[in-house]
Structures are given as C-alpha cells and as structure tokens.
Protein backbone atom coordinates (compact mmCIF):
# COMPACT_ATOMS: atom_id res chain seq x y z
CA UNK A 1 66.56 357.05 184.15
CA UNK A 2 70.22 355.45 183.26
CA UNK A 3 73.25 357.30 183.63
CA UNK A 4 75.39 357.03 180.28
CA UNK A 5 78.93 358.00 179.90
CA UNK A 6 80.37 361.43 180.58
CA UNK A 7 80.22 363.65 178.37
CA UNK A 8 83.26 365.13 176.70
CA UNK A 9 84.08 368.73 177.43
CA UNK A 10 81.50 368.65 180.81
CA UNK A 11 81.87 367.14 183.69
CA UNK A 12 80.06 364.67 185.77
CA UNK A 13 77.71 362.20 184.36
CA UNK A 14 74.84 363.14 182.34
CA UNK A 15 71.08 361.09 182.65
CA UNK A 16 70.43 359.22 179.51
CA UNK A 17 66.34 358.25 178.78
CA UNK A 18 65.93 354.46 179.36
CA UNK A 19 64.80 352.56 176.48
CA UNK A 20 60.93 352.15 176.37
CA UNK A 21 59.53 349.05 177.47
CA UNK A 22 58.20 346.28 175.13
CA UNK A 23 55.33 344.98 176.21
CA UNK A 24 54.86 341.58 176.68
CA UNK A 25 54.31 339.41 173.70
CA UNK A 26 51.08 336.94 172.87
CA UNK A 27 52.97 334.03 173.38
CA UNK A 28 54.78 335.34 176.42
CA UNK A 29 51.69 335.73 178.41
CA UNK A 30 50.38 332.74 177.38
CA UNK A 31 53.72 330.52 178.12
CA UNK A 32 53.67 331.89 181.93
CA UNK A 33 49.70 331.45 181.99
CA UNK A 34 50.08 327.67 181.12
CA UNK A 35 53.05 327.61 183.70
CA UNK A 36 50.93 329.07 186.26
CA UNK A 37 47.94 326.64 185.42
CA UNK A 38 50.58 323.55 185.34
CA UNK A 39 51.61 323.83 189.15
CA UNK A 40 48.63 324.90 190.61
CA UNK A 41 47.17 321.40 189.12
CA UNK A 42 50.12 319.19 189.97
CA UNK A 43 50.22 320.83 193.86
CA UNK A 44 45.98 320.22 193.86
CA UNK A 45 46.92 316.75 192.37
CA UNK A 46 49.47 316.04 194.95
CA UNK A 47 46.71 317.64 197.53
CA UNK A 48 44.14 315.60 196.92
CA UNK A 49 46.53 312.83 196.61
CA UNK A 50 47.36 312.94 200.33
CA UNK A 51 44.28 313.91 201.25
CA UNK A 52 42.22 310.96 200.01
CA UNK A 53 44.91 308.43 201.52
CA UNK A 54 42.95 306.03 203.67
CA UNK A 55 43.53 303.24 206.08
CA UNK A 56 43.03 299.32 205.43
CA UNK A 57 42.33 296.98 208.12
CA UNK A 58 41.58 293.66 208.05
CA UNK A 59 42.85 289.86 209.24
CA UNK A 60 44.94 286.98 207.97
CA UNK A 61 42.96 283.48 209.66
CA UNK A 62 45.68 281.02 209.30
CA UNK A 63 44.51 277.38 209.71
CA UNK A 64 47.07 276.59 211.97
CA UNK A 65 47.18 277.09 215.67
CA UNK A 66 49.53 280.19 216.81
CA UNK A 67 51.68 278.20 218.80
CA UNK A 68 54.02 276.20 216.40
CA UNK A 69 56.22 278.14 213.50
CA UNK A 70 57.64 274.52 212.30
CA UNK A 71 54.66 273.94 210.35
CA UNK A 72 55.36 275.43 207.44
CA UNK A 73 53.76 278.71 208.15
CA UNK A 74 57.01 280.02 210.13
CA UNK A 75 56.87 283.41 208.02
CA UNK A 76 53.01 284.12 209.40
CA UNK A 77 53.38 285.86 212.48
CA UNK A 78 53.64 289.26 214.49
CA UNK A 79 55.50 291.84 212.68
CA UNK A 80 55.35 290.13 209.24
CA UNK A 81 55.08 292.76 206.29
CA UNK A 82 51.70 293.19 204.72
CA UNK A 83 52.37 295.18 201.37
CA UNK A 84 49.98 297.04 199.40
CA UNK A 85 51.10 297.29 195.42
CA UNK A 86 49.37 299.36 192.49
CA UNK A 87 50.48 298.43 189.20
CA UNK A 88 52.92 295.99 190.71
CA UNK A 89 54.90 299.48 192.85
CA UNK A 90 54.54 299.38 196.14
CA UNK A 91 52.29 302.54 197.45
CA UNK A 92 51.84 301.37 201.20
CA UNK A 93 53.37 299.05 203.87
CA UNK A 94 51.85 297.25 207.00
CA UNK A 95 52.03 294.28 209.40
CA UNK A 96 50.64 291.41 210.98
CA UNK A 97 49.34 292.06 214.55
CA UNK A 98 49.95 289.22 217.56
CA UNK A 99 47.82 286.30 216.21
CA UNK A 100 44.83 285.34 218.64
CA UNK A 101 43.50 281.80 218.80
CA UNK A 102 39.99 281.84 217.57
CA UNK A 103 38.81 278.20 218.84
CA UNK A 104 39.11 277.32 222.45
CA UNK A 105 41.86 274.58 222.84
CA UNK A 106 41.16 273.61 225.87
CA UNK A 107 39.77 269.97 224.66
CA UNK A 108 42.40 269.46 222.32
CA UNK A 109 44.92 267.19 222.38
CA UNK A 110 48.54 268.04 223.35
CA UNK A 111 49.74 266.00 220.36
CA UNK A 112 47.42 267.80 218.11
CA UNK A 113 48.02 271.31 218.84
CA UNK A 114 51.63 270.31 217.87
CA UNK A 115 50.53 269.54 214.95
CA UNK A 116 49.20 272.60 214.79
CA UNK A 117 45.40 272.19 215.28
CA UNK A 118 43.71 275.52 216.01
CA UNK A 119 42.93 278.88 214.15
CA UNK A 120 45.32 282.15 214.29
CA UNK A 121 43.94 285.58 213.15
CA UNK A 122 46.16 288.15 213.04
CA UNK A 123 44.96 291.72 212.44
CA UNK A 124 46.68 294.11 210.34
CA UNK A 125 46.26 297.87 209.94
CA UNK A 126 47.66 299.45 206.65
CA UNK A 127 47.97 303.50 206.60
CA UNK A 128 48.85 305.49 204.09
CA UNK A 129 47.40 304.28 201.04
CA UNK A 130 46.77 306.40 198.38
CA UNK A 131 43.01 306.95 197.25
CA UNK A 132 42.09 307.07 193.43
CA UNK A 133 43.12 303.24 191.49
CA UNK A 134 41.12 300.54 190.02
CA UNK A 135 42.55 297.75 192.02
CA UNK A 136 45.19 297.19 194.68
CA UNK A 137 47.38 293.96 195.63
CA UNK A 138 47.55 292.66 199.16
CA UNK A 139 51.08 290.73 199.47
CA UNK A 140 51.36 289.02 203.50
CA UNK A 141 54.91 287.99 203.29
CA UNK A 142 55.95 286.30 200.52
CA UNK A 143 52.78 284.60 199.89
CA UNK A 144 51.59 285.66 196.90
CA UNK A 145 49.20 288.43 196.36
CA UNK A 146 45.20 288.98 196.22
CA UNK A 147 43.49 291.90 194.11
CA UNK A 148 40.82 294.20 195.85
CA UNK A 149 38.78 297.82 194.58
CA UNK A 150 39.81 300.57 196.84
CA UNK A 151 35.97 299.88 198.21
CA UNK A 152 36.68 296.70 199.43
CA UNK A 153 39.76 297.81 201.13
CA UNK A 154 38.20 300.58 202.60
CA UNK A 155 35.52 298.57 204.07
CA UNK A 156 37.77 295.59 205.73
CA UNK A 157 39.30 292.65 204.00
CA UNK A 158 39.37 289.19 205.52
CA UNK A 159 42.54 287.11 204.03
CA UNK A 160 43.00 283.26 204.86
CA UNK A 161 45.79 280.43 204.27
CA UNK A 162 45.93 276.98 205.08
C-alpha cells in the first residue's frame, strides 16, 4: 500500500491501492537473459584464459664466447628481454639467464677467445603466456623475431645467432 494525499474534510492520511504490477515483457526477459549469458561467457573466457597460460623455456647458443661484449653481440647477455608477441602485441615478457660456456676453453688460445672463440647458452624462462593462438613470435633483444605453435613452445625452444 501507498499513502496518497489527505483527504479533504478528514484528517490524517488515507492508504491508496498501489498500481498492479506489469509483468515483465517478452523482450524484457529475454534482454536480461542474453545479459546474463554475455558475462558468464566473457568471465569463463577470461577463466580459461588465465588458466591455460603456460611457461616457455628454452636457450639462445650464441656463437661467440661469453666473455667479450665488443664483438658485436654486446646486447646478448644476462638480463636481456626475451619478448613473446601474438599478432605483432606483446602477450608475455622474459629474459636471458647468465650465459654458460658450452666448450671447454681451456686449449684455446688467449688471442682467440678475444676474438671471441667459444659457445654461450643462455637459458630463458618465459611465464605468463597466454594459451589458445596459432603461432607466437620469439623477439631476444632487438634481433628480429622467430615464429613457433604454442606446441613447440610448450615443449622447449632452442634459438641460435652467430
């Protein structure tokens, strides 16, 4: 009930009947339905989006000891970015781990290993990356980039320069 207006000639404030409810039309329901329907998709979507994120790892071998950065390599080292693009956007961000000499040095000439004789492999871990697209780009510094299936990614990938 709804109180109206006084009255005239009593006093107080008389109850009025509220008007009946309409129910809710066709189109109504339906509008709030497909509302309903929309964000429970888009928050599964965004779910499962996080949810089938997975983790790259994998090396860069340079050919190139890991002892000289005057070689023309100086950008290849510990800490460098290692960028993951889809569609040429960015989607997840790593970096080079401390390089490790791969061949034993110890017969090779002083001279030479200034020259950089010698193979660096650094390792990288990439987290984050989100599950689902045909093909992702591997950028290591400004180098360029090389295409992979999520498969590939997800099972290691092995990069090389020089």
């Amino acid at each position: 009930m709804t109180y109206g207006q006084p009255n005239s000639g009593q006093s107080g404030w008389q109850a009025t009947p509220a008007a009946p409810k309409q129910p809710m039309s066709t189109l109504a329901a339906l509008l709030i339905a497909s509302a309903v329907i929309a964000v429970t998709v888009g928050a599964g979507l965004v779910i499962s989006r996080l949810t089938n994120g997975f983790t790259a790892v994998g090396s860069l071998t340079l050919d190139h000891n890991c002892y000289t950065v005057s070689s023309g390599y100086n950008d290849i080292r510990q800490g460098a970015q290692v960028t993951v693009k889809v569609g040429g956007n960015t989607v997840a961000v790593g970096q080079l781990g401390e390089g490790q000499e791969i061949e034993d040095l110890s017969d090779v000439d002083v001279d030479d290993i200034q020259q950089g004789a010698g193979t660096c492999r650094y390792p990288f871990s990439i987290a984050d990356i989100p599950g689902g697209h045909d093909f992702y780009e591997i950028q290591v510094s400004h180098r360029g980039g090389l295409t992979y299936t999520e498969e590939e990614l997800r099972s290691g990938v092995a990069l090389s320069l020089g």
